[in-house]
Structures are given as structure tokens and as C-alpha cells.
N, C-alpha and C. Protein backbone atom coordinates (compact mmCIF):
# COMPACT_ATOMS: atom_id res chain seq x y z
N UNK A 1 32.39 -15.97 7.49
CA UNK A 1 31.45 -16.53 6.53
C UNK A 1 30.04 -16.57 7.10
N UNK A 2 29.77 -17.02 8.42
CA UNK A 2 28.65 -17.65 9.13
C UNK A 2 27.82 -15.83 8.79
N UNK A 3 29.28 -14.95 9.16
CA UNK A 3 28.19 -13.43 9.90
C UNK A 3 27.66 -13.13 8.26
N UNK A 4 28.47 -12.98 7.23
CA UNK A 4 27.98 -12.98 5.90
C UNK A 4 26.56 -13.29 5.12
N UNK A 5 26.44 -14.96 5.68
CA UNK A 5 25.45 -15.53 5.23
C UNK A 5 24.18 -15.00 6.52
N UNK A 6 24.66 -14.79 7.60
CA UNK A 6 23.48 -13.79 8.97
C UNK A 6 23.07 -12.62 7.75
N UNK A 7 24.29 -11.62 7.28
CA UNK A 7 24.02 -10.40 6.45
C UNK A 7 23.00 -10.57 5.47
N UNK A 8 23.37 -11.29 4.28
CA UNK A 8 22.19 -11.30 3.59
C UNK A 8 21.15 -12.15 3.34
N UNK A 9 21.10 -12.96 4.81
CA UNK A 9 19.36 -13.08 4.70
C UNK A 9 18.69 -12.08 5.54
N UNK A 10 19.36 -10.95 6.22
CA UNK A 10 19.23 -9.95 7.18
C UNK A 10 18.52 -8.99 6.15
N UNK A 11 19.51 -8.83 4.50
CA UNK A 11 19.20 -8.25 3.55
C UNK A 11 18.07 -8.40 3.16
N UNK A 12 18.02 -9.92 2.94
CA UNK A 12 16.46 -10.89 1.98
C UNK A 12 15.46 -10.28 2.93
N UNK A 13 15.12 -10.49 4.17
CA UNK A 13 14.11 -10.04 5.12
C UNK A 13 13.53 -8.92 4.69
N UNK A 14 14.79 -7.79 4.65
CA UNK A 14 14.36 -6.29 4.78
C UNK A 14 13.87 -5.98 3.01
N UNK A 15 14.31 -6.69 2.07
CA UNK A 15 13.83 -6.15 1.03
C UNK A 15 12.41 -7.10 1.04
N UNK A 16 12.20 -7.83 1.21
CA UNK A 16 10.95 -8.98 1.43
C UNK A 16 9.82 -7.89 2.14
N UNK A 17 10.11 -7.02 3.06
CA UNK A 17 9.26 -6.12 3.79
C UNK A 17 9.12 -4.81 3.02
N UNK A 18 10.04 -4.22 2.08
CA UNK A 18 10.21 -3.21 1.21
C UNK A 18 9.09 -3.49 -0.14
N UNK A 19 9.10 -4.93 -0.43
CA UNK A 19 8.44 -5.57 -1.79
C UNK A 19 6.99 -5.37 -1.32
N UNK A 20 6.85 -5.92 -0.38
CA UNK A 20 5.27 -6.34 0.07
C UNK A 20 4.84 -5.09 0.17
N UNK A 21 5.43 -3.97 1.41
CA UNK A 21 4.75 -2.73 1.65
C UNK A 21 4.67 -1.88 0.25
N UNK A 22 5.54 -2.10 -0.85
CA UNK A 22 5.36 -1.23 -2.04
C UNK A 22 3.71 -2.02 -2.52
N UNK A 23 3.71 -3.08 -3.20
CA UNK A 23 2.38 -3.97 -3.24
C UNK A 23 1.50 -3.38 -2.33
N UNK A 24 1.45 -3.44 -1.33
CA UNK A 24 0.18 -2.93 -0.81
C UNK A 24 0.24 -1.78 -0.85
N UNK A 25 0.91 -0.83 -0.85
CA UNK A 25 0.57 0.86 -1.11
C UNK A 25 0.16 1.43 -2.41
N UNK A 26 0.36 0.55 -3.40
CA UNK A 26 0.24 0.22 -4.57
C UNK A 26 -1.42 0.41 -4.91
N UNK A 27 -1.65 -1.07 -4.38
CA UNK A 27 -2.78 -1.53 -4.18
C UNK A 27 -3.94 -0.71 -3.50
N UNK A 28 -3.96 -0.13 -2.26
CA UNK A 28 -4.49 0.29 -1.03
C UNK A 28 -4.31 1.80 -0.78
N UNK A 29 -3.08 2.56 -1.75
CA UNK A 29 -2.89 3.69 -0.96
C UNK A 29 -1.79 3.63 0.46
N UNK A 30 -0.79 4.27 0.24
CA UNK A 30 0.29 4.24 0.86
C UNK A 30 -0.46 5.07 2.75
N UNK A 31 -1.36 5.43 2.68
CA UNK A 31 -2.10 6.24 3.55
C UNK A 31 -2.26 4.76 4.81
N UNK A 32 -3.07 4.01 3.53
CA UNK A 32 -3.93 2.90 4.84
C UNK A 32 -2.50 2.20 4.70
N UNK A 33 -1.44 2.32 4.48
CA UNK A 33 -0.07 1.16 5.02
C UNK A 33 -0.10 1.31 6.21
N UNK A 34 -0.03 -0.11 7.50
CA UNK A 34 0.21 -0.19 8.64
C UNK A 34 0.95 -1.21 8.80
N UNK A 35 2.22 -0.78 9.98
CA UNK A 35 3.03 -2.18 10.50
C UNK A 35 1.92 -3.52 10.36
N UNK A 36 1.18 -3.49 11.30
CA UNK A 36 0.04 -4.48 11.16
C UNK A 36 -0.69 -4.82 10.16
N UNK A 37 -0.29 -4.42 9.32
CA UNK A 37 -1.05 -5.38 7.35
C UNK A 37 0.34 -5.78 7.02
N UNK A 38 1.39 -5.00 7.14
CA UNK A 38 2.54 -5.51 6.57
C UNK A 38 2.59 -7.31 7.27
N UNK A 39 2.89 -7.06 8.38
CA UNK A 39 2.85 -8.15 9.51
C UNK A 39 2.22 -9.55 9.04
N UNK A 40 1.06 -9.23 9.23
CA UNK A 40 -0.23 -10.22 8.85
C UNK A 40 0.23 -10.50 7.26
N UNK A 41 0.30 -9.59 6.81
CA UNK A 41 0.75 -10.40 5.23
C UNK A 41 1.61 -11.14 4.84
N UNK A 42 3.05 -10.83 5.73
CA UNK A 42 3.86 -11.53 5.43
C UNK A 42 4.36 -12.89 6.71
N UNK A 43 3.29 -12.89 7.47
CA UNK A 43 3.37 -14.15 8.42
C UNK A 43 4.45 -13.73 9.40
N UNK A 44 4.63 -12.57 9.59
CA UNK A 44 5.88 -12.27 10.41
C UNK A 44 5.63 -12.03 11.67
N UNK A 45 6.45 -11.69 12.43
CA UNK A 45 6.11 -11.09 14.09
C UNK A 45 6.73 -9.61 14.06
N UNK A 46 5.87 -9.37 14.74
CA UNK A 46 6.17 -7.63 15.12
C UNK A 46 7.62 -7.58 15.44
N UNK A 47 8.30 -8.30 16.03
CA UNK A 47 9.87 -8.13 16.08
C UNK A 47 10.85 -8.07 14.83
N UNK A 48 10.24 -8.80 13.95
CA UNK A 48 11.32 -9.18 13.19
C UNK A 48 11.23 -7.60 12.33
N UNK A 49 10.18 -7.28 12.16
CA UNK A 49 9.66 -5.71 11.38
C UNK A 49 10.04 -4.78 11.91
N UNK A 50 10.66 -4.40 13.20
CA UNK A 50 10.87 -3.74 14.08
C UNK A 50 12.58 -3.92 14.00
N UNK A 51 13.09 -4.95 13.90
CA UNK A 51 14.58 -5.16 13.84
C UNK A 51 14.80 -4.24 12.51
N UNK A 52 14.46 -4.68 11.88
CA UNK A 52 14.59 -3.71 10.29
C UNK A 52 14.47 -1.97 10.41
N UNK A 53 13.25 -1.99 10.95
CA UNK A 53 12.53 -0.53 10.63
C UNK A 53 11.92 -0.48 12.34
N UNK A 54 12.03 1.05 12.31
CA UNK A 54 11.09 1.42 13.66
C UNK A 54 9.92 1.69 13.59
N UNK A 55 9.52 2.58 12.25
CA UNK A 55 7.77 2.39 12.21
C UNK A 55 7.65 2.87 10.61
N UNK A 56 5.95 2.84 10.28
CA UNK A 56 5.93 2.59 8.99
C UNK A 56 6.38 4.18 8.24
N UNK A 57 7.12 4.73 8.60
CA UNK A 57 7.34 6.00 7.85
C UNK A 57 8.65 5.57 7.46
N UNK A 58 9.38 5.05 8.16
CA UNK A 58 10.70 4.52 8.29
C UNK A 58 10.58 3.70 6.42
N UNK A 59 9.71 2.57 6.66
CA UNK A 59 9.38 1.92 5.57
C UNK A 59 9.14 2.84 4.32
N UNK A 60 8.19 3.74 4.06
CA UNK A 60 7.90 4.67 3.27
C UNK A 60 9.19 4.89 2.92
N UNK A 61 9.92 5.97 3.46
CA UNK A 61 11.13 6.52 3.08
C UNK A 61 12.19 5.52 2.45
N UNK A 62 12.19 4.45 2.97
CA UNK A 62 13.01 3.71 2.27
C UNK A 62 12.53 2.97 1.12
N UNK A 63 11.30 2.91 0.33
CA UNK A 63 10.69 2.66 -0.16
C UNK A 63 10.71 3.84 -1.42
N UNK A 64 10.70 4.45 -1.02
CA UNK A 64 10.63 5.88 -1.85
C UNK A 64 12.01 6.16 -2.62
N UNK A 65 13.02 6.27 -1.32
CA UNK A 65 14.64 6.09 -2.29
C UNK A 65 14.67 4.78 -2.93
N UNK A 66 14.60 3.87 -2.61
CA UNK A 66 14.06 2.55 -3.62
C UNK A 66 14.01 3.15 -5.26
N UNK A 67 12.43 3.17 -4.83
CA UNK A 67 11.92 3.08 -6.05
C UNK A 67 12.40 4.46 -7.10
N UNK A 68 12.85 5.61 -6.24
CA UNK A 68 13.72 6.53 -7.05
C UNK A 68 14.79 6.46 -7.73
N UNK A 69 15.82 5.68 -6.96
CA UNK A 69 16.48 5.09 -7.85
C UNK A 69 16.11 4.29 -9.34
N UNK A 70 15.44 3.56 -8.79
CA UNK A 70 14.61 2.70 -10.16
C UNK A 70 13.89 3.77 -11.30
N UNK A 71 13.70 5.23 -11.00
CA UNK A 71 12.55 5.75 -11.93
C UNK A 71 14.25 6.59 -13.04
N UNK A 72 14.92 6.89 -11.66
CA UNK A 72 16.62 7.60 -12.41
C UNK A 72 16.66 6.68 -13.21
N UNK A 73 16.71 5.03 -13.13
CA UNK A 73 17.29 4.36 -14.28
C UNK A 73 16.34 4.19 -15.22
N UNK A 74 15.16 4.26 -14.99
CA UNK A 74 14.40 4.37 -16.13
C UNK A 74 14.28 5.68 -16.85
N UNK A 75 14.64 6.71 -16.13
CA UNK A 75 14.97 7.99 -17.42
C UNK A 75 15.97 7.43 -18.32
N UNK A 76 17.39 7.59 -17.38
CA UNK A 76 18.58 7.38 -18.01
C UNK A 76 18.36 6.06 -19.42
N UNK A 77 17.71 4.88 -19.27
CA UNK A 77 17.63 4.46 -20.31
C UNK A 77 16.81 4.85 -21.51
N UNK A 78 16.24 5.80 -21.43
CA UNK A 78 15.13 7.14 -22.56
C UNK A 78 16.03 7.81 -22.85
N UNK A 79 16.46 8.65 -22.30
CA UNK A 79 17.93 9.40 -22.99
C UNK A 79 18.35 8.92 -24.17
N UNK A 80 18.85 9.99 -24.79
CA UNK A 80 19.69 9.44 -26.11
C UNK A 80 20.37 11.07 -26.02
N UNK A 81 21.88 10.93 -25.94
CA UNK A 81 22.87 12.00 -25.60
C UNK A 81 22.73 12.96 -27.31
N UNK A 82 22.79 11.73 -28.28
CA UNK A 82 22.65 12.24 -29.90
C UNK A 82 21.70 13.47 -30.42
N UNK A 83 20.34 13.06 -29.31
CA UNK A 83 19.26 13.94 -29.87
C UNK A 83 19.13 15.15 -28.89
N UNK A 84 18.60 15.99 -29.16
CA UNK A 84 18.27 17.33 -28.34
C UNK A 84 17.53 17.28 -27.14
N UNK A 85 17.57 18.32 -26.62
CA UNK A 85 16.57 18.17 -25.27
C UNK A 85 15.28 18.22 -25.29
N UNK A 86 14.96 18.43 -26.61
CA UNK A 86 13.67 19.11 -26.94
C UNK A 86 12.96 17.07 -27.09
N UNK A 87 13.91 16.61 -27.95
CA UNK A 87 13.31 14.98 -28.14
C UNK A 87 13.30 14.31 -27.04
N UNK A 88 14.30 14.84 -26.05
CA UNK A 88 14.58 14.01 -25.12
C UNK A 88 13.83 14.42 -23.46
N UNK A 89 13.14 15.66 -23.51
CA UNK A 89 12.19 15.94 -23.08
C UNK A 89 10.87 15.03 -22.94
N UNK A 90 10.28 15.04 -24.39
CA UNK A 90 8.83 14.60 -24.82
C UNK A 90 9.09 13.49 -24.33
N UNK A 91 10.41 12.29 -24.40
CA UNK A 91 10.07 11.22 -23.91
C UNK A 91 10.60 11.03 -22.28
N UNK A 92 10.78 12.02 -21.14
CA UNK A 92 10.87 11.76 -20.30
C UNK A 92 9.62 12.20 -19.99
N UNK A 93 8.87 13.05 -20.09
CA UNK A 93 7.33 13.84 -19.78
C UNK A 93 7.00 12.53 -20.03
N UNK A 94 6.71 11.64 -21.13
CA UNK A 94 5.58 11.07 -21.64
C UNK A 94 6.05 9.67 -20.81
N UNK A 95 7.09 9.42 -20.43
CA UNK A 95 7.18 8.16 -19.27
C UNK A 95 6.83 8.22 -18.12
N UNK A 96 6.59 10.13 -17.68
CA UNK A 96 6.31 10.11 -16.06
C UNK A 96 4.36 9.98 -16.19
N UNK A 97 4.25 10.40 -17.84
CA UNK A 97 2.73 10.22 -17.94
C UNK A 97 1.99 8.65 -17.69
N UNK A 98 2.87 8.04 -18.26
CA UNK A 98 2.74 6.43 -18.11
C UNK A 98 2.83 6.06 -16.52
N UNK A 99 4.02 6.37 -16.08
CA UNK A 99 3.36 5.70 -14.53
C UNK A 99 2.30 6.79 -13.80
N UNK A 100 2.03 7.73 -13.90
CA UNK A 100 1.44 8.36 -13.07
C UNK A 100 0.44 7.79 -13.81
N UNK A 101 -0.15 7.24 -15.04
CA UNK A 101 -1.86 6.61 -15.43
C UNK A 101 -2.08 5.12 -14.80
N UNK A 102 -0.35 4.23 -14.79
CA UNK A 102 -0.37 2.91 -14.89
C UNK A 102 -0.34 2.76 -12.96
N UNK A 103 0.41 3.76 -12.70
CA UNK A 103 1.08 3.11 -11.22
C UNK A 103 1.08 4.69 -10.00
N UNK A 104 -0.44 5.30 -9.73
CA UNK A 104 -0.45 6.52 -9.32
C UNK A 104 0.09 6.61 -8.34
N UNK A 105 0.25 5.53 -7.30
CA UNK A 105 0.54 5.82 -5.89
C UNK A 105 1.95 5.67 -5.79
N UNK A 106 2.61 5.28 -6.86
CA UNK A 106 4.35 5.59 -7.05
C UNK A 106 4.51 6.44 -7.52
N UNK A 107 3.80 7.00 -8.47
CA UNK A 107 4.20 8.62 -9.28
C UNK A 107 3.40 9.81 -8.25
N UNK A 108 2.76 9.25 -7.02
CA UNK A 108 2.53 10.51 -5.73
C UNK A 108 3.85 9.99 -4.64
N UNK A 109 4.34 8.98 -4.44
CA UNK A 109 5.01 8.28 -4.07
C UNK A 109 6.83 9.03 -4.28
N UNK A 110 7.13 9.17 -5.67
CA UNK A 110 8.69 9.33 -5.73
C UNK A 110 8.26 10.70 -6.63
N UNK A 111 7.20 11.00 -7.32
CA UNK A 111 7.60 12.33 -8.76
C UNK A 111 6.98 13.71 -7.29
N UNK A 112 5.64 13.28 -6.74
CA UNK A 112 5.27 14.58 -5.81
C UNK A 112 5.27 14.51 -4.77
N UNK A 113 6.16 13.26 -4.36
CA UNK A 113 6.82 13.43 -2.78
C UNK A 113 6.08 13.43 -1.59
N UNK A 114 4.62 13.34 -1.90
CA UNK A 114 3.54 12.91 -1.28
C UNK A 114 3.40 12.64 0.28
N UNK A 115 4.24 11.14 0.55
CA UNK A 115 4.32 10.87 1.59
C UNK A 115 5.74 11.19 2.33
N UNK A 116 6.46 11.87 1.90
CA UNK A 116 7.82 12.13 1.99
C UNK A 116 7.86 12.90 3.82
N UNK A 117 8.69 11.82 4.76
CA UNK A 117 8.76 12.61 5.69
C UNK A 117 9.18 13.91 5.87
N UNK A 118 10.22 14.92 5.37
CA UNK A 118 10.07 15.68 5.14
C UNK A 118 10.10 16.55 4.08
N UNK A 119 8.79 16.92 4.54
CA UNK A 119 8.35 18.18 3.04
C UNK A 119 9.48 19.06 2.80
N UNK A 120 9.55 19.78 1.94
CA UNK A 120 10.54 20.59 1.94
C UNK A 120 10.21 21.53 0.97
N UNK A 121 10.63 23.07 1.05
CA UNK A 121 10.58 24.05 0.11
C UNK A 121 11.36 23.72 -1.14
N UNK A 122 12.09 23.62 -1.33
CA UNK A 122 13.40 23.25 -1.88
C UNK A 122 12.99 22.78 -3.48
N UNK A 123 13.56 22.94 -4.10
CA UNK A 123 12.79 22.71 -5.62
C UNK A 123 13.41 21.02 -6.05
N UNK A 124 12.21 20.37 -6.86
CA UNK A 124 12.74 19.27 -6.92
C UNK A 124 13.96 18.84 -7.85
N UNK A 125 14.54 17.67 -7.51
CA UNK A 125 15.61 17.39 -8.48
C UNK A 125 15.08 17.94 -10.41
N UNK A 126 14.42 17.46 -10.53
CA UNK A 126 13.98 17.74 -11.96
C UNK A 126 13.86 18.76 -12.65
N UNK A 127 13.85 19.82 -11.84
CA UNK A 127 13.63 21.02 -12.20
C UNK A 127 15.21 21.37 -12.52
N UNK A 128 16.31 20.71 -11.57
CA UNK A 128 17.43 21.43 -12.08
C UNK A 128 17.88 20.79 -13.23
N UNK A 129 17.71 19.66 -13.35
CA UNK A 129 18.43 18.86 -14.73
C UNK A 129 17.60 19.70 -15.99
N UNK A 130 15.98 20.01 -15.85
CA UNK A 130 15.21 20.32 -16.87
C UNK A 130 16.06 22.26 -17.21
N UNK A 131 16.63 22.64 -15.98
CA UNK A 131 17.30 23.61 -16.53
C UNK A 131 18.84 23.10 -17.02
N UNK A 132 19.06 22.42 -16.69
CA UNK A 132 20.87 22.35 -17.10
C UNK A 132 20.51 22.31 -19.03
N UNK A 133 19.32 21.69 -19.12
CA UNK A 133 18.92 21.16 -20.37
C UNK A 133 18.81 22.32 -20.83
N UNK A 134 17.95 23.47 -20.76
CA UNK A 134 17.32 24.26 -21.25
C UNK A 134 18.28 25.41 -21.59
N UNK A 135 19.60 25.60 -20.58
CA UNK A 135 20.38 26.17 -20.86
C UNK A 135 21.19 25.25 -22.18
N UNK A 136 21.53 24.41 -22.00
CA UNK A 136 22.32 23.76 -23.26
C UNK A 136 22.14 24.29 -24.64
N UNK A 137 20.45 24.17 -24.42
CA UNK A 137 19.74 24.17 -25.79
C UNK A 137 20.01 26.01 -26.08
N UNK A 138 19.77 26.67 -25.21
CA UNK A 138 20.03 28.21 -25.45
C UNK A 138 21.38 28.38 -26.12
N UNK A 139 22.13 27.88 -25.51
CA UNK A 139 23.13 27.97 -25.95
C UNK A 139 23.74 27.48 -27.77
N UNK A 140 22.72 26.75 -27.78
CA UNK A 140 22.64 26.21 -29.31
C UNK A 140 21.98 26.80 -30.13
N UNK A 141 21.46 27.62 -29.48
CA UNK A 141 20.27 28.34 -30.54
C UNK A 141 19.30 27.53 -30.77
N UNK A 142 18.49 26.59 -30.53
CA UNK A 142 17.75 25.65 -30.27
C UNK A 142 16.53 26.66 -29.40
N UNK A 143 16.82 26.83 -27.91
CA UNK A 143 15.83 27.33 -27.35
C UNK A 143 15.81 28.91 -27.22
N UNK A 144 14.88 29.89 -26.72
CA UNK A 144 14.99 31.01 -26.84
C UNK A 144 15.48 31.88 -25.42
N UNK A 145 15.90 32.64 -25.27
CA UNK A 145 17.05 33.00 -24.24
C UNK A 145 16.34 33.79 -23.39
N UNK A 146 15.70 32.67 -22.26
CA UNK A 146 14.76 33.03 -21.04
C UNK A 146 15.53 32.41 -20.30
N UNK A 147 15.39 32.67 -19.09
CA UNK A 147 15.60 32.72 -17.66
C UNK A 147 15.75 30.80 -17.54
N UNK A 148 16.87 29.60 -17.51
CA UNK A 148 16.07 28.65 -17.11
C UNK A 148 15.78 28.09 -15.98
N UNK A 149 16.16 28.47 -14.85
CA UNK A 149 15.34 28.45 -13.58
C UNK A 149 14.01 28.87 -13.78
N UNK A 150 13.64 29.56 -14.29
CA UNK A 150 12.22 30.35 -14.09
C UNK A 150 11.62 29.19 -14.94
N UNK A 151 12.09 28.76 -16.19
CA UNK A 151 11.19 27.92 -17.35
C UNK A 151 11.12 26.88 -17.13
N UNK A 152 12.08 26.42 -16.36
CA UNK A 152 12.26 25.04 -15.77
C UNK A 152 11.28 24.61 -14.85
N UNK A 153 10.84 25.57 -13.83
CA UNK A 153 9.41 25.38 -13.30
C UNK A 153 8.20 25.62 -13.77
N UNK A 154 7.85 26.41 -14.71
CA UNK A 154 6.67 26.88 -14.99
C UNK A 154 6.33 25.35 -16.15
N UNK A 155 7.62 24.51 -16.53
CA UNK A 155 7.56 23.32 -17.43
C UNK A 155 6.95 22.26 -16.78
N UNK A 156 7.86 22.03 -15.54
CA UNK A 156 7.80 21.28 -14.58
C UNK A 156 6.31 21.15 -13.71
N UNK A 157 5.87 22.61 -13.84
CA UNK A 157 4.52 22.32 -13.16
C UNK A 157 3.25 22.41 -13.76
N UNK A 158 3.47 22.61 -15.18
CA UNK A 158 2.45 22.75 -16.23
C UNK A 158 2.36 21.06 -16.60
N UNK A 159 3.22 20.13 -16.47
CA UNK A 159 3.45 18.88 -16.72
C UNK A 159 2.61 17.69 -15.98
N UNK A 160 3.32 18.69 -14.68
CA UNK A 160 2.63 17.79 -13.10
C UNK A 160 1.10 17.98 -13.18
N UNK A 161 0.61 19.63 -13.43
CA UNK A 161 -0.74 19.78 -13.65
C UNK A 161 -1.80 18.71 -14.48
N UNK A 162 -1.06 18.87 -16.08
CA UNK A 162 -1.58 17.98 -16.95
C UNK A 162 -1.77 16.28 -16.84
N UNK A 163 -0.80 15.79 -15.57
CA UNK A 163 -0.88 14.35 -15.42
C UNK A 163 -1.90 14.90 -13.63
N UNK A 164 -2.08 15.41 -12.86
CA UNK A 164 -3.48 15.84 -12.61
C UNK A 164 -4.74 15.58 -12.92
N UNK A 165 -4.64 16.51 -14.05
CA UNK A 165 -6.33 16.68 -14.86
C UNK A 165 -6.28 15.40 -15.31
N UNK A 166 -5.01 14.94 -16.31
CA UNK A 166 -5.35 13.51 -16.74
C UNK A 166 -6.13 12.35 -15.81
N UNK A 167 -5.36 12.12 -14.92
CA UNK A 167 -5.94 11.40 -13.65
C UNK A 167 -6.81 11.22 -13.46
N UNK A 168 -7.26 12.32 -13.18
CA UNK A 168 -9.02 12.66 -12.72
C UNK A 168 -10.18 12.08 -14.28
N UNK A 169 -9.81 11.80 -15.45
CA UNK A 169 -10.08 11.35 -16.02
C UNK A 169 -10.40 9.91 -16.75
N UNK A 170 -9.28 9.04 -15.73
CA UNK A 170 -9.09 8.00 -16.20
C UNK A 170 -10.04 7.17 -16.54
N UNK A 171 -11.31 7.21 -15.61
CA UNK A 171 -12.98 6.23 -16.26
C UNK A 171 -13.16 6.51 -17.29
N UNK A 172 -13.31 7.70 -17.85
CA UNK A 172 -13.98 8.19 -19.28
C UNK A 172 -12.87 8.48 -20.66
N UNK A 173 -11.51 8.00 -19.92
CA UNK A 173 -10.58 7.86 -21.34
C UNK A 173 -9.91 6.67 -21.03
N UNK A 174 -9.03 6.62 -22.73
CA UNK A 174 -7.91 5.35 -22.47
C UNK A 174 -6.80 5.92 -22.63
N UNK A 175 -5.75 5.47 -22.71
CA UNK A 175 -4.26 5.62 -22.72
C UNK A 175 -3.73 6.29 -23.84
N UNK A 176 -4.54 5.89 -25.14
CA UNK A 176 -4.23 6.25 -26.17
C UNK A 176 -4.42 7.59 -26.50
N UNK A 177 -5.89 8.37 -25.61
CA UNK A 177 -6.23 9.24 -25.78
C UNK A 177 -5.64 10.35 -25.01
N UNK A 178 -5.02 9.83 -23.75
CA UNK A 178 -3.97 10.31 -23.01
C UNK A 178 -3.01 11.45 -23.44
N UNK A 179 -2.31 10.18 -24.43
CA UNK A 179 -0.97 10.24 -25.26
C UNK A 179 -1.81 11.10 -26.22
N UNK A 180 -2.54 11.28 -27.08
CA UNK A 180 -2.64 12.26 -27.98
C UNK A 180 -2.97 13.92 -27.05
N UNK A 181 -3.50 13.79 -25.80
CA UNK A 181 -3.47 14.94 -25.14
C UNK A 181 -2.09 15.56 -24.94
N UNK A 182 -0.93 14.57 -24.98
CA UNK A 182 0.14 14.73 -24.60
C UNK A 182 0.56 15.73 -25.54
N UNK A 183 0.58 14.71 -26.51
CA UNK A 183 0.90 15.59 -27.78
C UNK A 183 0.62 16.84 -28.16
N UNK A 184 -0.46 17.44 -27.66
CA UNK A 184 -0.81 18.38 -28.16
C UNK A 184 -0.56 19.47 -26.91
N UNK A 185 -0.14 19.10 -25.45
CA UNK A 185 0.23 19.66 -24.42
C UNK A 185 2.24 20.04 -24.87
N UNK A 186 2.65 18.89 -25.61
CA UNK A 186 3.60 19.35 -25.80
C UNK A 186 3.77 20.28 -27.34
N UNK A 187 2.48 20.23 -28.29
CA UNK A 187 3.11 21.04 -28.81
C UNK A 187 3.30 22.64 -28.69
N UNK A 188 2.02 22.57 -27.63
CA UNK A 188 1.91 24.36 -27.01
C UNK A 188 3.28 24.53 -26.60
N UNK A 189 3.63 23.62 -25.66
CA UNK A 189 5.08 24.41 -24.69
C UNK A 189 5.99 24.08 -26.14
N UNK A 190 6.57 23.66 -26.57
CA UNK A 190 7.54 23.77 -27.69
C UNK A 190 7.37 25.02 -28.24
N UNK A 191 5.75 25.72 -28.77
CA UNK A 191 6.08 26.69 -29.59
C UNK A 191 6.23 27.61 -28.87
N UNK A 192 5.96 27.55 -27.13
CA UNK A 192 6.70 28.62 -26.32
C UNK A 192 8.12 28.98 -26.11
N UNK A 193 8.83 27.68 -26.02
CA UNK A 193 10.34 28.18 -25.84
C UNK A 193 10.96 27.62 -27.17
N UNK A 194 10.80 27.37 -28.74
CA UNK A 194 11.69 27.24 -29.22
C UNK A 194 12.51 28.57 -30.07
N UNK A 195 13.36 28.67 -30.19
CA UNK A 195 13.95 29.72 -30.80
C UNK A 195 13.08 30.26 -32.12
N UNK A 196 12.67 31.74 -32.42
CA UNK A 196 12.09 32.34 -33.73
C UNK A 196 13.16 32.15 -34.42
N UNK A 197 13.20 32.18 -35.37
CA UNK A 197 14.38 32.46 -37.10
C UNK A 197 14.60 33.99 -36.40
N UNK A 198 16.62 33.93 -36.26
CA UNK A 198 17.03 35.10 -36.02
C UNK A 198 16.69 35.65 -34.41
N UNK A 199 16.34 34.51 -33.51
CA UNK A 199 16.43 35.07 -32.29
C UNK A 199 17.76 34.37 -31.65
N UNK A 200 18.54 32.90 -32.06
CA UNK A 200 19.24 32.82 -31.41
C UNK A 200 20.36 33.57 -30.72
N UNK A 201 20.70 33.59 -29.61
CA UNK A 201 21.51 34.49 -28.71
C UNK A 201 21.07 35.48 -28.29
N UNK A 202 21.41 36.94 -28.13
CA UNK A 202 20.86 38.20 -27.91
C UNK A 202 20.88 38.01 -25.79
N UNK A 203 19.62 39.07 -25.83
CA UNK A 203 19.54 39.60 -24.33
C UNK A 203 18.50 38.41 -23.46
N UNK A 204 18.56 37.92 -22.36
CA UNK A 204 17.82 37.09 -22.10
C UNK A 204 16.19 37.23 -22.07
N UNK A 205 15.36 37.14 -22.33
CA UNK A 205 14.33 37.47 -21.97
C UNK A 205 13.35 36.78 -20.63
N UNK A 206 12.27 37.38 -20.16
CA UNK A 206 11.66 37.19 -19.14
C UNK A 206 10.50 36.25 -19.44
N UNK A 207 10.22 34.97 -18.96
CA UNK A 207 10.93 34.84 -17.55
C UNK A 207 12.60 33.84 -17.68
């Protein structure tokens, strides 16, 4: 019982140091995070931060699967299995648009991997679900019969681009105006991959 109740205030500590360093990277830019602001902020001693974690990358990374988890459950509750990928698209795009306007240094943080100890070639998770999707829809005659590895990125990074440029905008627009850019970003790519009258099935086309 005694080692139990040792366990999770061992737990409380380490998420107490996970909370604060997200807040200040938040706040500050995950760049200027140092053991020593964490420290000072939370009245702690360099030991007890050190029992947890060995240094602040350590923190990052665990911070990052954190909050990834948390962004998975916030897709998964946008989903709706009923509607197409095409509906269910616009509203996962238009939620990663929301934190990347509301909360940038988590959407450089968990969507572009930013501070991620290691970089990696490797294509991101999203790209494969955005193809598992894209194939579905081919298969329905819904989308038009391209490559979806290939469409899955050129989606994926036409997306990332547009919450980019948005960014760089944020003094001279609001949110609202955002969202109508959205709109009109998604209706270009829709009329790129949705199926013509009489194309469903056939030979795949490029890309």
C-alpha cells in the first residue's frame, strides 16, 4: 500500500512537471524551455526534476506523446463513421486549423514535429490514415482513381502550407475569416479528387 501511495504521488510530481513545461512552451516557445524556468516555477529542486527526467528534451518528448494522444482523441471524437471521408475530412483539416491559429506551439509541437528528438524521413501518421480514407472512397466511386499515397501527401501538405500562410497572417485577420479561407481551400481540393459522372472505377490515374 505505502509503495502505491510512493507511486502516485511519484505520478502527481511528473505530470505537475509535464503541465507546467506544456504552459510555458505554450506561452514562451518550446525553444526558450529550460530545466531552470521549469524549476524556479514550480518551487522545486533540481533533484526532484532530474528523478523524473534527465534533461529538457526528455520533457519535450514526453510532452509531445502527451499531448498526441490528446489531439488522436480529439479527431476520433469529429469522426462520424455514417458520413464520408470527404465530410469527415473538412472537419479534421478545419480542427488542425483551429489549434494551429488558437495554440501554435502545440500544432509545431505534435502536427510538424518541430521539436521532435528525432527527425525522421518517414511520412507522418496522417498521411496514412488520409490514404486508407482515400482509398475507401475510390472504391465507392466517391473519389477518382489516383494513386493514394501520392494524394495523400500532396493533401497533407497543401493543408500544412495553408495553416502556414494563415499564421503569418494572424494581426491582420480573425478566425472567421480564416474559416472562410478554409472553405474555399477546401473547395479547390474537392473539385480535384472527386469522382466526374462516369469516372467511377476504371485505370488508376496519376498521381
Amino acid at each position: 500500500m505505502a509503495r502505491d501511495e510512493q507511486k502516485q504521488r511519484s505520478d502527481k510530481v511528473r505530470q505537475a512537471i509535464l503541465e507546467t513545461a506544456l504552459g510555458m512552451g505554450i506561452r514562451e516557445g518550446f525553444e526558450a524551455l529550460s530545466v531552470r524556468k521549469i524549476i524556479q516555477e514550480m518551487n522545486y529542486s533540481t533533484g526532484v526534476l532530474y528523478h523524473h527526467f534527465k534533461d529538457k528534451q526528455e520533457i519535450i518528448d514526453a510532452i509531445e506523446e502527451q499531448e498526441t494522444v490528446w489531439l488522436h482523441g480529439e479527431i476520433r471524437g469529429l469522426l462520424d463513421e455514417s458520413r464520408d471521408f470527404l465530410w469527415n475530412m473538412q472537419r479534421v483539416f478545419g480542427r488542425i486549423l483551429r489549434l494551429a491559429w488558437e495554440e501554435a506551439e502545440k500544432y509545431n509541437l505534435i502536427v510538424l514535429h518541430k521539436y521532435s528528438r528525432h527527425q525522421s524521413d518517414s511520412q507522418p501518421e496522417w498521411i496514412g490514415y488520409i490514404a486508407e480514407r482515400l482509398e475507401e472512397g475510390m472504391q465507392k466511386g466517391l473519389i477518382r482513381q489516383m494513386n493514394p499515397a501520392r494524394t495523400a501527401f500532396a493533401l497533407w501538405s497543401s493543408f500544412l502550407g495553408f495553416n502556414l500562410m494563415i499564421s503569418r497572417r494572424q494581426g491582420s485577420m480573425s478566425f472567421a475569416e480564416a474559416e472562410k479561407l478554409f472553405t474555399v481551400q477546401m473547395d479547390m481540393v474537392l473539385k480535384g479528387i472527386l469522382a466526374r459522372p462516369g469516372e467511377a472505377g476504371g485505370e488508376e490515374e496519376e498521381p
